[in-house]
PDB file of N, CA and C in Angstrom:
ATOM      1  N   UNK A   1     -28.359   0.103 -24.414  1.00  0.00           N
ATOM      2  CA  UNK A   1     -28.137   0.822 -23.192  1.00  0.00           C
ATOM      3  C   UNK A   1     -27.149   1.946 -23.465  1.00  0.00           C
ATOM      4  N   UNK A   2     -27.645   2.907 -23.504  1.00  0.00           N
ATOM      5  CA  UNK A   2     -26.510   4.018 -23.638  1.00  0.00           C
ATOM      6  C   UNK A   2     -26.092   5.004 -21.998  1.00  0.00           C
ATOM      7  N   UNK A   3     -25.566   5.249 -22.461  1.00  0.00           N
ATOM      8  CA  UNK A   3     -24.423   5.974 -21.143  1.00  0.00           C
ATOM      9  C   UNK A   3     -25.214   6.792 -20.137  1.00  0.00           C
ATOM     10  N   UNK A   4     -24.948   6.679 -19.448  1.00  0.00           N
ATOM     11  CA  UNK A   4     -25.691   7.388 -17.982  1.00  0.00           C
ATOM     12  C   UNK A   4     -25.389   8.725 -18.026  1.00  0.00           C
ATOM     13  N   UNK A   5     -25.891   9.624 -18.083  1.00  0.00           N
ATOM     14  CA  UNK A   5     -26.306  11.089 -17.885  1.00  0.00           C
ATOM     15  C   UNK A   5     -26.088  11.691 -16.678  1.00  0.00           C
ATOM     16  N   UNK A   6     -25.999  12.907 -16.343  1.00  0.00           N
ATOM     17  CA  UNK A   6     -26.007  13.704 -15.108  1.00  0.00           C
ATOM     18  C   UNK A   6     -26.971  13.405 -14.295  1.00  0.00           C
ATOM     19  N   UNK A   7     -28.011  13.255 -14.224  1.00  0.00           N
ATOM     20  CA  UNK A   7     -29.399  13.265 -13.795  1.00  0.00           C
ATOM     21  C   UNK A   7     -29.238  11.413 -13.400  1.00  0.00           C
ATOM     22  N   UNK A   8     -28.910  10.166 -13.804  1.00  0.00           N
ATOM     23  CA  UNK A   8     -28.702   9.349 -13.627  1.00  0.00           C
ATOM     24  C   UNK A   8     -27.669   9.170 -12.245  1.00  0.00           C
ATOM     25  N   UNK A   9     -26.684  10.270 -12.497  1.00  0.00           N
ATOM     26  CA  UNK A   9     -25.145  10.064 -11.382  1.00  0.00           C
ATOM     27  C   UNK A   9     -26.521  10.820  -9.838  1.00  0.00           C
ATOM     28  N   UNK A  10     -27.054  11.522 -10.246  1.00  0.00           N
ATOM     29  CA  UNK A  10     -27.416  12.815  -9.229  1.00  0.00           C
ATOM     30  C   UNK A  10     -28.653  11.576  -7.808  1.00  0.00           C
ATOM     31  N   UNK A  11     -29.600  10.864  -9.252  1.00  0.00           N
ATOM     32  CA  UNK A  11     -30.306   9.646  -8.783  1.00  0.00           C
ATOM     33  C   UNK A  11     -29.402   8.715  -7.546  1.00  0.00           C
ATOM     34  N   UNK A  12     -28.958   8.302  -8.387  1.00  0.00           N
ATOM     35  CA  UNK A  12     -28.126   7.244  -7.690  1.00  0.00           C
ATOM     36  C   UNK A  12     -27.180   8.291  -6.390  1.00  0.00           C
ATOM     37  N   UNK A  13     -26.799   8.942  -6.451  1.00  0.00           N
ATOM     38  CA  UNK A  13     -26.217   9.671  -5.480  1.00  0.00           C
ATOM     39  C   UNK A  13     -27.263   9.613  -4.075  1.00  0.00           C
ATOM     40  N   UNK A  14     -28.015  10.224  -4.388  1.00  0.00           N
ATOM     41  CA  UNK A  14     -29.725  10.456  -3.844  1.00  0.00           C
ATOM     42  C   UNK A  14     -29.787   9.035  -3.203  1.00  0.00           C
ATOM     43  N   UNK A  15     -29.869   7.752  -3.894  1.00  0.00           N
ATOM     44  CA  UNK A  15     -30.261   6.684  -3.465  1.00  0.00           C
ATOM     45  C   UNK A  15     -29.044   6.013  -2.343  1.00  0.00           C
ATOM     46  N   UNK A  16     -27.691   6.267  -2.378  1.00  0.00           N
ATOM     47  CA  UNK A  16     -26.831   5.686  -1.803  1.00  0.00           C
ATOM     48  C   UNK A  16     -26.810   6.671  -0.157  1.00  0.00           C
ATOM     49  N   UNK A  17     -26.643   8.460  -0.734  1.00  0.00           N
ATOM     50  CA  UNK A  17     -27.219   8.946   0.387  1.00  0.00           C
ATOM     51  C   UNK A  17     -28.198   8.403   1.926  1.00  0.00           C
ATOM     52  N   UNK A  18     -29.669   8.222   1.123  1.00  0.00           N
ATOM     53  CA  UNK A  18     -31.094   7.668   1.890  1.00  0.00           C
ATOM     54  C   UNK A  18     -30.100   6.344   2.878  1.00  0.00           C
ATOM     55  N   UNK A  19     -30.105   5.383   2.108  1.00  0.00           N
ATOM     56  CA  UNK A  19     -29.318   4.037   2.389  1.00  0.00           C
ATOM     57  C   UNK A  19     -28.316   4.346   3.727  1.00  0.00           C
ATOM     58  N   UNK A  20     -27.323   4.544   3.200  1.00  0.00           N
ATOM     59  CA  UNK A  20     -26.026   4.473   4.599  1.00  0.00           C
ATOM     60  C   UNK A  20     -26.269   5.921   5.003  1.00  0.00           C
ATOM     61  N   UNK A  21     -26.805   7.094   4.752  1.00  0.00           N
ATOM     62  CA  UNK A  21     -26.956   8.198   5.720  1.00  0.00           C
ATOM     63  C   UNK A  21     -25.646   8.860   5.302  1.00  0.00           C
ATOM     64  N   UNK A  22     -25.337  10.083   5.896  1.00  0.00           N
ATOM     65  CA  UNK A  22     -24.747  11.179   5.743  1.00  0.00           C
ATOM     66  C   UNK A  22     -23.517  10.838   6.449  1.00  0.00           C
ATOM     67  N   UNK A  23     -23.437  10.059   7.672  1.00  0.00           N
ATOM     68  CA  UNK A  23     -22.537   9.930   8.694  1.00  0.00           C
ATOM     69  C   UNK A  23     -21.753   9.030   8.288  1.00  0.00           C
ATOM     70  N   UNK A  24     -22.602   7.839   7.833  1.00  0.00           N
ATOM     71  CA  UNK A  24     -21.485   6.944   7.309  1.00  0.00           C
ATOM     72  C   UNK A  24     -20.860   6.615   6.174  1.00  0.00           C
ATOM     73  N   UNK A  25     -21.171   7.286   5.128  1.00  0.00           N
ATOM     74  CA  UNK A  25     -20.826   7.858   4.054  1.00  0.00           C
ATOM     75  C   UNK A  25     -18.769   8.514   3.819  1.00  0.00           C
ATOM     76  N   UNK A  26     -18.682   9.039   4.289  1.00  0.00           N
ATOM     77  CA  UNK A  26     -17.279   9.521   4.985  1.00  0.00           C
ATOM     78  C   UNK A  26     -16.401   8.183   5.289  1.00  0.00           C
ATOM     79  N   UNK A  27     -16.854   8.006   6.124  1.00  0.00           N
ATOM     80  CA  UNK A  27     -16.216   6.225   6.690  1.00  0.00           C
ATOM     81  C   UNK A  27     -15.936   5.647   5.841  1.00  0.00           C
ATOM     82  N   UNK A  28     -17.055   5.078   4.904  1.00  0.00           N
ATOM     83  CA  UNK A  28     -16.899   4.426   3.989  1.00  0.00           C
ATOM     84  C   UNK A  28     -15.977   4.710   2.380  1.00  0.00           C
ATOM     85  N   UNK A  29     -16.230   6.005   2.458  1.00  0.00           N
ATOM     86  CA  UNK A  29     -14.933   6.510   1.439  1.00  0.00           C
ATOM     87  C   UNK A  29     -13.280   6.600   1.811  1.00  0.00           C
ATOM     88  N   UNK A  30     -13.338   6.616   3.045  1.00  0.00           N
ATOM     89  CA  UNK A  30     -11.592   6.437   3.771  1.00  0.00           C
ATOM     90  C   UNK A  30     -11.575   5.359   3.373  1.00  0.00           C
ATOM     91  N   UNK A  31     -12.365   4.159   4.241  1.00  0.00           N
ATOM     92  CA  UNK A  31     -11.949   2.767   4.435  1.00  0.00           C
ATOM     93  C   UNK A  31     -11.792   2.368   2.601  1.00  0.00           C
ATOM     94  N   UNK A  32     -12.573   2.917   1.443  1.00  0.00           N
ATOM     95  CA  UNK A  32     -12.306   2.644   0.227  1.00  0.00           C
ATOM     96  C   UNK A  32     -10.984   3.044  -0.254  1.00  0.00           C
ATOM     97  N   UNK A  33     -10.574   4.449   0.441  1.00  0.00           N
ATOM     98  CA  UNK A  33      -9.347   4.794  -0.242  1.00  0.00           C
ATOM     99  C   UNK A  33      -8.328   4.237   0.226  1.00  0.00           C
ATOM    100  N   UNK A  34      -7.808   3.984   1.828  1.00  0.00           N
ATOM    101  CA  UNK A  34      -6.723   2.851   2.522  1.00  0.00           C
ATOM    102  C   UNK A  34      -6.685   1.469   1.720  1.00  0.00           C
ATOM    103  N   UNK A  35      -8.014   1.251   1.070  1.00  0.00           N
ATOM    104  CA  UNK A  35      -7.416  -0.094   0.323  1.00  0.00           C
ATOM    105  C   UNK A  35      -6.979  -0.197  -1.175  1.00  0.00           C
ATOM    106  N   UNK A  36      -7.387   1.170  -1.762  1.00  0.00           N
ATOM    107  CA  UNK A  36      -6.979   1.507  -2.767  1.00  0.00           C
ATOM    108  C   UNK A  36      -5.481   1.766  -2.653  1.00  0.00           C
ATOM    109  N   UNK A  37      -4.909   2.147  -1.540  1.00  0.00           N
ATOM    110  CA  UNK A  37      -3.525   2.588  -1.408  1.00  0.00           C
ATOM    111  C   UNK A  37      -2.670   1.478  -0.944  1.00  0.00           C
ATOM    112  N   UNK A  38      -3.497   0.748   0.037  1.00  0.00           N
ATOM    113  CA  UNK A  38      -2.583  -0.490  -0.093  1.00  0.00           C
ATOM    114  C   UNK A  38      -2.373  -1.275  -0.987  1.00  0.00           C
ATOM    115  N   UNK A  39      -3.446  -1.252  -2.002  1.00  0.00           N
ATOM    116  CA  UNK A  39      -3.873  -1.948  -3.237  1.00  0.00           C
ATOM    117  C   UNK A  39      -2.096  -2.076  -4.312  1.00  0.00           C
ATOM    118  N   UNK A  40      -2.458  -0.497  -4.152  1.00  0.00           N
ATOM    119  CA  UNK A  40      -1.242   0.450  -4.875  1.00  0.00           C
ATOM    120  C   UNK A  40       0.424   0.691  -4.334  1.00  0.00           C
ATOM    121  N   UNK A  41       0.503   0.299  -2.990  1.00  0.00           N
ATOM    122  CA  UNK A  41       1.774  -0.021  -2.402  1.00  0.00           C
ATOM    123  C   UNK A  41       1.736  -1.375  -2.534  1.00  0.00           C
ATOM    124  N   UNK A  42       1.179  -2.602  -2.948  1.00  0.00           N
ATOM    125  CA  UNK A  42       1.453  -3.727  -3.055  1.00  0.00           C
ATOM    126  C   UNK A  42       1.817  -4.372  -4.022  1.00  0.00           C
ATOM    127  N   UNK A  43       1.268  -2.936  -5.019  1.00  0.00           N
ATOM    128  CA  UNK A  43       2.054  -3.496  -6.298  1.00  0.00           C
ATOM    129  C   UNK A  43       3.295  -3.019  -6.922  1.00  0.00           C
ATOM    130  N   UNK A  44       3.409  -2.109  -6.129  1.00  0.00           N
ATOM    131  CA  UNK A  44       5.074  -1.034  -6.631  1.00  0.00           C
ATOM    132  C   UNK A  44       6.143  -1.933  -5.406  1.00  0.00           C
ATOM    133  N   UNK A  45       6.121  -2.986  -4.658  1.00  0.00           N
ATOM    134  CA  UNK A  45       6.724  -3.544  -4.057  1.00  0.00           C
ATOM    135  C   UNK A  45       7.828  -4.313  -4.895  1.00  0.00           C
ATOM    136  N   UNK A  46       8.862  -4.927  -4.419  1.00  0.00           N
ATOM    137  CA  UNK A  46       9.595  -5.724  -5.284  1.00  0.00           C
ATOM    138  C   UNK A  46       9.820  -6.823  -3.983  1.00  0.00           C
ATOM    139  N   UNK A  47       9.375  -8.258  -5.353  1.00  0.00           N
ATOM    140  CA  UNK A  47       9.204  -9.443  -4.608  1.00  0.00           C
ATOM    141  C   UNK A  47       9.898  -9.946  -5.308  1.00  0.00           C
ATOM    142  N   UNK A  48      10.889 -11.231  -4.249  1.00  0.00           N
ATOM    143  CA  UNK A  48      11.777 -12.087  -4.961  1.00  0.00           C
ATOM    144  C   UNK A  48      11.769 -12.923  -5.939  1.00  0.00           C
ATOM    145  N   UNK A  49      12.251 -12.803  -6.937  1.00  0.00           N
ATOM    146  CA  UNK A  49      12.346 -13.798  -8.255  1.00  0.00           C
ATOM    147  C   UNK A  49      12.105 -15.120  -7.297  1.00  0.00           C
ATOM    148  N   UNK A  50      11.932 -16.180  -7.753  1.00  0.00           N
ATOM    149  CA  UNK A  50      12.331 -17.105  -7.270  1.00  0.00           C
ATOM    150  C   UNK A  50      12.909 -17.968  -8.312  1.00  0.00           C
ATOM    151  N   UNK A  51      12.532 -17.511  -9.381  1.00  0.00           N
ATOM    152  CA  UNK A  51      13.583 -18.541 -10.927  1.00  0.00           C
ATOM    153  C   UNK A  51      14.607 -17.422 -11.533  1.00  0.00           C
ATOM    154  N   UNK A  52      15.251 -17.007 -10.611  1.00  0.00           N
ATOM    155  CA  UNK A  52      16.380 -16.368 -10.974  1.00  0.00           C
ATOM    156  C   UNK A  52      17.612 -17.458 -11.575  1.00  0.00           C
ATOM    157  N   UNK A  53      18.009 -17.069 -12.727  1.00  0.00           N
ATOM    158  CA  UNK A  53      19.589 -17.955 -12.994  1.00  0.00           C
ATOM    159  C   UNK A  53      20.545 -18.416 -11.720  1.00  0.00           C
ATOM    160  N   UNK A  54      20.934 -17.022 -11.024  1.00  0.00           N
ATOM    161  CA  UNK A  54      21.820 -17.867  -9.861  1.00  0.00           C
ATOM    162  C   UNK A  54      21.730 -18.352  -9.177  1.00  0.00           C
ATOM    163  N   UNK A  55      20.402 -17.952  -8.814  1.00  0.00           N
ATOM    164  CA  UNK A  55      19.465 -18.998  -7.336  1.00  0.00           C
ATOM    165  C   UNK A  55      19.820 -20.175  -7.629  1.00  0.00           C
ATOM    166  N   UNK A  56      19.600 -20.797  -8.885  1.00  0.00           N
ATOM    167  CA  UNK A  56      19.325 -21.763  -9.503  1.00  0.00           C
ATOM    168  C   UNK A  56      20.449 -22.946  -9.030  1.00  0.00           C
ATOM    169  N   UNK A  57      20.565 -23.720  -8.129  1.00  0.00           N
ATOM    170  CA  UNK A  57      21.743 -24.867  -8.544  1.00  0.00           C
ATOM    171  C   UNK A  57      21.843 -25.568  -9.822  1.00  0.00           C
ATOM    172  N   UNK A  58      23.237 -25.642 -10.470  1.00  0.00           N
ATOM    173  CA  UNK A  58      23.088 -26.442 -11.420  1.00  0.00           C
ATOM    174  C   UNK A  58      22.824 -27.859 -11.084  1.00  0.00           C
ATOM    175  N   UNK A  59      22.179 -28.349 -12.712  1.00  0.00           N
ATOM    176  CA  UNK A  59      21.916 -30.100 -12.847  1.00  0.00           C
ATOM    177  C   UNK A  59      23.140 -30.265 -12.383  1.00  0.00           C
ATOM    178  N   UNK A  60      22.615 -31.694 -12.000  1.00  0.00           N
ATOM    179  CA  UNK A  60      23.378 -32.982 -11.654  1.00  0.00           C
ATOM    180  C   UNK A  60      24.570 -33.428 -12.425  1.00  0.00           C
ATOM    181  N   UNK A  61      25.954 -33.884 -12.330  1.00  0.00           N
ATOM    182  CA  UNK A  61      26.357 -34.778 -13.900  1.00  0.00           C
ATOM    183  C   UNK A  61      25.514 -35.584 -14.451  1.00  0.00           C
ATOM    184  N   UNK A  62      25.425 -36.112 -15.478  1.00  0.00           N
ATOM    185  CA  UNK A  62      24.628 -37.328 -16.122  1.00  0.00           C
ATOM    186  C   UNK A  62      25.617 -38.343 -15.118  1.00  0.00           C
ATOM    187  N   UNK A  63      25.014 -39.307 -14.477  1.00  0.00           N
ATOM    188  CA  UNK A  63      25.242 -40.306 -14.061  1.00  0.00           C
ATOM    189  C   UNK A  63      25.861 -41.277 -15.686  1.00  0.00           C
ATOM    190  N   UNK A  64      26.896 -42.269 -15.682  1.00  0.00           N
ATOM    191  CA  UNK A  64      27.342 -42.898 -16.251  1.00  0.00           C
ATOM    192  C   UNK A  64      26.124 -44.084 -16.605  1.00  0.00           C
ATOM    193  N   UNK A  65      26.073 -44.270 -17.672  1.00  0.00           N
ATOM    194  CA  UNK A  65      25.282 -45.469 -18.183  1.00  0.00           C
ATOM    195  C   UNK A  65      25.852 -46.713 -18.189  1.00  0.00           C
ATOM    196  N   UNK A  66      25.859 -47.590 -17.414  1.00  0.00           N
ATOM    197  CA  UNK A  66      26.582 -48.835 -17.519  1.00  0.00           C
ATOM    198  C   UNK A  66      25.881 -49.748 -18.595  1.00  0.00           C
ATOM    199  N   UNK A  67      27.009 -50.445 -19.275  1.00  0.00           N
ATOM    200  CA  UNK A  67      26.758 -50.781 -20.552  1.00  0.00           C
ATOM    201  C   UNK A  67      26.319 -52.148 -20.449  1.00  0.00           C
ATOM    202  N   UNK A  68      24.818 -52.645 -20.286  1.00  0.00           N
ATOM    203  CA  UNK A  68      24.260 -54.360 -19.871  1.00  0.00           C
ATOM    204  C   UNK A  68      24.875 -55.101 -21.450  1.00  0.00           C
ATOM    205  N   UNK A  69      25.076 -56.318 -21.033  1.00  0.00           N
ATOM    206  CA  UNK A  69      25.146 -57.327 -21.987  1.00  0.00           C
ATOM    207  C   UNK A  69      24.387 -57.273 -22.653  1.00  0.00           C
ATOM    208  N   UNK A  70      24.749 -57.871 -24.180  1.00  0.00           N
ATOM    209  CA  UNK A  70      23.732 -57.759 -25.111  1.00  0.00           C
ATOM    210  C   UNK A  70      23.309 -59.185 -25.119  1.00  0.00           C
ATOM    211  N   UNK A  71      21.507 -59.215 -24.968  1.00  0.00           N
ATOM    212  CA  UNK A  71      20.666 -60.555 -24.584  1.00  0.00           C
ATOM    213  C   UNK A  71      20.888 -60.763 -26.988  1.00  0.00           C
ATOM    214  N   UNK A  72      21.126 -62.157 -26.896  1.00  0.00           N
ATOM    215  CA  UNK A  72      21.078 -62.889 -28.451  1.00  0.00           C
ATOM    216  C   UNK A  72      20.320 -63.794 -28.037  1.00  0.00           C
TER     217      UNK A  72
END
């Protein structure tokens, strides 16, 4: 399969045209680009670490091991 040509883009243009019409064509390229942009503001956002070091409470002490009798 090799690469699509001018005449291939012009086809398919032609075919998407017929399909959704002239009118809604427009529509459909906004509503593509608003989600491309939210797409793109959602990722330049800054979201909270949540395994940040200080967040972090430290461990517990080790609880003391009480020392059982030794079974002979």
């Amino acid at each position: 399969m090799g690469s699509f040509s001018l005449w291939h883009w012009l086809i398919v243009l032609a075919v998407v045209v017929l399909i959704f019409g002239t009118r809604k064509l427009p529509n459909a390229m906004g509503d593509i680009a608003k989600g491309f942009k939210a797409f793109k503001k959602g990722l330049n956002e800054e979201t909270p670490a949540v395994d940040k070091a200080e967040d972090v409470p430290p461990p517990p002490a080790a609880a003391k091991k009480e020392e059982l009798p030794k079974q002979s």
